[in-house]
C-alpha atoms as a PDB file:
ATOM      1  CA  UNK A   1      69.175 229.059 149.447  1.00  0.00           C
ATOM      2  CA  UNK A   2      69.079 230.223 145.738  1.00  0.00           C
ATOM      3  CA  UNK A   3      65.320 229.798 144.671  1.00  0.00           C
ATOM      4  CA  UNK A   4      63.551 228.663 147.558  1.00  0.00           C
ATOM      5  CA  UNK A   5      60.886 231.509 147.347  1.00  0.00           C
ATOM      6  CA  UNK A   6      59.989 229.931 143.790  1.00  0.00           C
ATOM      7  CA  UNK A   7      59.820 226.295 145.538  1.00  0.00           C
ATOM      8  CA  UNK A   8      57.758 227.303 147.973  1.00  0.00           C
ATOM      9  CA  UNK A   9      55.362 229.343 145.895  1.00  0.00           C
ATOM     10  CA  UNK A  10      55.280 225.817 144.269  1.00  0.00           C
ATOM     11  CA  UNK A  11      54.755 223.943 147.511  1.00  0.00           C
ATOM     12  CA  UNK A  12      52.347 226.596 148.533  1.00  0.00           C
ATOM     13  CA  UNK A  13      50.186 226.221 145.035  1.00  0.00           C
ATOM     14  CA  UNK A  14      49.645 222.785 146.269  1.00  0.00           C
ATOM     15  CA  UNK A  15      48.806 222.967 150.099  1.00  0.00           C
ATOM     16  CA  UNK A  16      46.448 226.228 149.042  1.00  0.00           C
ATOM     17  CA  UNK A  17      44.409 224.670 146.829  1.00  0.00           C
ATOM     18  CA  UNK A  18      44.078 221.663 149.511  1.00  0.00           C
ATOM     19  CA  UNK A  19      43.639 224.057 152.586  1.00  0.00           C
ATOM     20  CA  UNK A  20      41.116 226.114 150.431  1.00  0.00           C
ATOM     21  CA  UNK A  21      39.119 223.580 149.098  1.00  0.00           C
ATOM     22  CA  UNK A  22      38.579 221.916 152.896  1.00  0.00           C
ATOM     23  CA  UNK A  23      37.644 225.327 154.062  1.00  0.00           C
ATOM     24  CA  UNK A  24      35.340 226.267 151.214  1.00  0.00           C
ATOM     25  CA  UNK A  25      33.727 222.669 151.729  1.00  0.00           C
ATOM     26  CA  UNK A  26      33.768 223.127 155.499  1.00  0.00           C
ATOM     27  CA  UNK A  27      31.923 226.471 155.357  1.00  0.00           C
ATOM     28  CA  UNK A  28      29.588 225.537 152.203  1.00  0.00           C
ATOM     29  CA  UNK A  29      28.877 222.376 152.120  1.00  0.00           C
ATOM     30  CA  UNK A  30      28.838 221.692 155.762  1.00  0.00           C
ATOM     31  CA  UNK A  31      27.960 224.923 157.170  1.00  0.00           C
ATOM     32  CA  UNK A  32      30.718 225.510 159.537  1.00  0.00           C
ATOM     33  CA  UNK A  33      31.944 228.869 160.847  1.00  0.00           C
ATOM     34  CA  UNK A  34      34.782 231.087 159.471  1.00  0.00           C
ATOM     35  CA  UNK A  35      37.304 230.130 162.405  1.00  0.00           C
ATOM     36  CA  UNK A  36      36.512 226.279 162.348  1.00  0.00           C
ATOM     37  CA  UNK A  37      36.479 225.789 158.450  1.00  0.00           C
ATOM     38  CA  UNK A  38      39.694 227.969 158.070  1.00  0.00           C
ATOM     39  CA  UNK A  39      41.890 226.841 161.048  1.00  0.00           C
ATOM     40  CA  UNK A  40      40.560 222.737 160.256  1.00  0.00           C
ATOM     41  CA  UNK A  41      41.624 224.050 156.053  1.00  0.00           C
ATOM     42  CA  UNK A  42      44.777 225.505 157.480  1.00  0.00           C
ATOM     43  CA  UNK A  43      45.671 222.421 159.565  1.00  0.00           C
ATOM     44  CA  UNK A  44      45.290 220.448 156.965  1.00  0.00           C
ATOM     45  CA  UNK A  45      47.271 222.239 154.719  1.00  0.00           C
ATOM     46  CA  UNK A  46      49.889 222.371 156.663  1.00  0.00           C
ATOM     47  CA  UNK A  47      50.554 219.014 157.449  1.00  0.00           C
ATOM     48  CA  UNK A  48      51.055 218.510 153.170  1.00  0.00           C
ATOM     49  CA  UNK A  49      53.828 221.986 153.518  1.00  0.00           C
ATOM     50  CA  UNK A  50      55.625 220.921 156.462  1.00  0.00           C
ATOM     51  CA  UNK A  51      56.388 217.598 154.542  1.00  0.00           C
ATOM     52  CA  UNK A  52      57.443 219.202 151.271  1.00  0.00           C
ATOM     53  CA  UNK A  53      58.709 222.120 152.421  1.00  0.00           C
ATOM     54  CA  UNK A  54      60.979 220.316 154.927  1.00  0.00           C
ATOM     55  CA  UNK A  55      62.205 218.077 151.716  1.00  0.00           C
ATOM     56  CA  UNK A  56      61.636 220.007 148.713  1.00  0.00           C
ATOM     57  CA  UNK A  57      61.992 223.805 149.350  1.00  0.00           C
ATOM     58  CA  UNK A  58      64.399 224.527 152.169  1.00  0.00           C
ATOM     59  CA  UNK A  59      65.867 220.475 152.105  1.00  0.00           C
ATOM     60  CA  UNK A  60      66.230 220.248 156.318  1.00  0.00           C
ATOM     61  CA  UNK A  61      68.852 218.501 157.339  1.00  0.00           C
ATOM     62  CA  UNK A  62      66.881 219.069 161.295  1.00  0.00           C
ATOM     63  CA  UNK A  63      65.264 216.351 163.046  1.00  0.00           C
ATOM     64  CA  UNK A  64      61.422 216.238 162.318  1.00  0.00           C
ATOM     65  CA  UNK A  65      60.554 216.434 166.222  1.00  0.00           C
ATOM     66  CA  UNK A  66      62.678 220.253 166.262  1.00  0.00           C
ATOM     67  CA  UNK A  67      61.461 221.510 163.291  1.00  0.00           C
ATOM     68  CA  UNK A  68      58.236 220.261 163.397  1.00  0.00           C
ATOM     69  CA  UNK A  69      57.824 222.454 166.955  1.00  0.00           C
ATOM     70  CA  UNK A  70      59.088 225.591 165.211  1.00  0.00           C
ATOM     71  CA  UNK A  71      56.903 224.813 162.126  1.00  0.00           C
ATOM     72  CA  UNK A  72      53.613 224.334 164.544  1.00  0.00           C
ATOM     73  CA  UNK A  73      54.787 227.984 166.436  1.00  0.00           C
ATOM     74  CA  UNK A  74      54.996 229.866 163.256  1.00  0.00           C
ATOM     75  CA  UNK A  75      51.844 228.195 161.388  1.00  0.00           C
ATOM     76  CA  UNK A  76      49.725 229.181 164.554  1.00  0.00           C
ATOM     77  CA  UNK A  77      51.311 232.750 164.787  1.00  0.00           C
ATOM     78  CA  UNK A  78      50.745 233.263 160.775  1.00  0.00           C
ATOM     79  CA  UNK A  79      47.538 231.668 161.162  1.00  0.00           C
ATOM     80  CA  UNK A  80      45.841 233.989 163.858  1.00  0.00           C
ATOM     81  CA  UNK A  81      47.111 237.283 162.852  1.00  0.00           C
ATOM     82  CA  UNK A  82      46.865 236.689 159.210  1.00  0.00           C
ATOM     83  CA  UNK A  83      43.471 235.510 159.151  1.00  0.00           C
ATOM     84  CA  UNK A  84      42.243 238.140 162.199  1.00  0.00           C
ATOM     85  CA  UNK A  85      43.577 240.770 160.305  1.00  0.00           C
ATOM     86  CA  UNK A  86      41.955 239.962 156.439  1.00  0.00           C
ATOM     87  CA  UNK A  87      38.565 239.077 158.762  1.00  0.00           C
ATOM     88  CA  UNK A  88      38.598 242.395 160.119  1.00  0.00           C
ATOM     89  CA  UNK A  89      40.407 244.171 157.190  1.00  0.00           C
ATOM     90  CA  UNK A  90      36.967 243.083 155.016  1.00  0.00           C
ATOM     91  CA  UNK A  91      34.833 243.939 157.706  1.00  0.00           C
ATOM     92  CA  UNK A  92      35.881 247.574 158.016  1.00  0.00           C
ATOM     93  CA  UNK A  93      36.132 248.054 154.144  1.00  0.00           C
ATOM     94  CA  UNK A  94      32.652 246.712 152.976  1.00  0.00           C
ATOM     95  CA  UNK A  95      31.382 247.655 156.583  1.00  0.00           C
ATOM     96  CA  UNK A  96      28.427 249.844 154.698  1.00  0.00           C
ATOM     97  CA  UNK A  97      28.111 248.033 151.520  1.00  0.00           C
ATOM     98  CA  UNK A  98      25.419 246.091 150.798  1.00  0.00           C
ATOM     99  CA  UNK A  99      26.571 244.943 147.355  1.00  0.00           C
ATOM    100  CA  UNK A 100      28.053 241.783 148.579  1.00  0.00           C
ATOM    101  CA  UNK A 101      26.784 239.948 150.679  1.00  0.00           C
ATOM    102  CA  UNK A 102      28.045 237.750 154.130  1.00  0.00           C
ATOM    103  CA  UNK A 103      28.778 234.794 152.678  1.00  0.00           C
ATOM    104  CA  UNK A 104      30.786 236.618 149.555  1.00  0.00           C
ATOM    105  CA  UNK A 105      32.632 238.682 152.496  1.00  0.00           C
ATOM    106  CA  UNK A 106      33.537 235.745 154.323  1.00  0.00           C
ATOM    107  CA  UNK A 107      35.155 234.514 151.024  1.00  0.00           C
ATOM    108  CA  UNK A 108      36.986 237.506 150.219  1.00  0.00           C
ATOM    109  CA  UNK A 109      38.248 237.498 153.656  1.00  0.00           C
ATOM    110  CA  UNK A 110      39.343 233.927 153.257  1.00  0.00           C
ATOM    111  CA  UNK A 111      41.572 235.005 149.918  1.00  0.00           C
ATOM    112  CA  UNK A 112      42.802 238.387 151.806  1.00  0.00           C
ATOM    113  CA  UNK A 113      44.152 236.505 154.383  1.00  0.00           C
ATOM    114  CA  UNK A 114      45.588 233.444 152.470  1.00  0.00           C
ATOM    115  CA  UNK A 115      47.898 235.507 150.293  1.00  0.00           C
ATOM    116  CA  UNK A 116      48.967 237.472 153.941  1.00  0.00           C
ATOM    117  CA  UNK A 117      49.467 234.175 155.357  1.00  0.00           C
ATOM    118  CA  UNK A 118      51.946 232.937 152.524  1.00  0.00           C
ATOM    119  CA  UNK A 119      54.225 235.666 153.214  1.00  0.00           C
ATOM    120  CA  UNK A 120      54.397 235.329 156.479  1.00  0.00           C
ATOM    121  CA  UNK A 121      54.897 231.930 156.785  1.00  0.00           C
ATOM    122  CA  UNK A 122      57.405 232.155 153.980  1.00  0.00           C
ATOM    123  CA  UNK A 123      59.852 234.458 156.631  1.00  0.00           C
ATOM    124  CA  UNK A 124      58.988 232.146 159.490  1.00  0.00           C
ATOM    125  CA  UNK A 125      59.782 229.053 157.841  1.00  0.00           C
ATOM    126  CA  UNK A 126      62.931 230.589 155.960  1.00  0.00           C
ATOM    127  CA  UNK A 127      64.445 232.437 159.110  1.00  0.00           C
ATOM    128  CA  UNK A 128      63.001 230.156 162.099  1.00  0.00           C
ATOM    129  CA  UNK A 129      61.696 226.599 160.850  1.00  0.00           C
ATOM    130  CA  UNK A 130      64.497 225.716 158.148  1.00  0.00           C
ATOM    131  CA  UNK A 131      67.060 228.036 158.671  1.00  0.00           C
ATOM    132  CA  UNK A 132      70.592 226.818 158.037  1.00  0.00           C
ATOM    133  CA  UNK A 133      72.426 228.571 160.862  1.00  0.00           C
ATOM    134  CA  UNK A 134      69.541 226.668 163.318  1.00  0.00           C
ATOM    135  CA  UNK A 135      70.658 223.478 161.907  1.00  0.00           C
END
């Protein structure tokens, strides 16, 4: 599908600044931990991609119920390795350093795995969610 990386960067622009700002407000504001505020963000922000990527970016022709259970498999999958692995890239980087503190950490680990998220779930829902040959 000619473009659909552009479309979904587009798509993605919106559900990121949705799933961000509920996990930023989860673990500010309301003091939650890193796992709750970014799978609850996550969640969230998924529900508003699998709706416009279904119509907008990859234009599914599948019934909701079958792509919706490939779209929950691959959101999970991208979810818990892309977030373990920014969580624990942080950690081992800025293991010694002082400079920065927990909370900033936490943050940066939020971003790190957010952009390793988007490209994963980009190939998931491109070859295994929307794909045309599973249609």
């Amino acid at each position: 599908m000619k473009h659909s990386f552009v479309r979904f960067i587009m798509v993605g622009v919106v559900n990121t600044v949705v799933g961000l700002s509920v996990m930023y407000l989860l673990l500010h504001a309301l003091g939650q931990s890193y796992w709750i505020a970014t799978f609850l963000g996550n969640s969230i922000g998924a529900c508003v991609s699998f709706l416009l990527n279904r119509n907008f970016t990859f234009k599914s022709k599948d019934s909701v119920s079958k792509s919706g259970f490939r779209f929950m498999v691959v959101i999970l999958g991208c979810y818990f390795i892309s977030y373990e692995i920014g969580r624990s890239f942080v950690e081992w980087i800025l293991k010694n350093n002082e400079f920065f503190s927990p909370v900033v950490k936490t943050d940066i680990s939020v971003l790190i795995s957010t952009c390793l998220y988007t490209l994963l779930n980009y190939f998931g829902q491109k070859l295994f969610v929307f794909s045309k040959k599973g249609s």
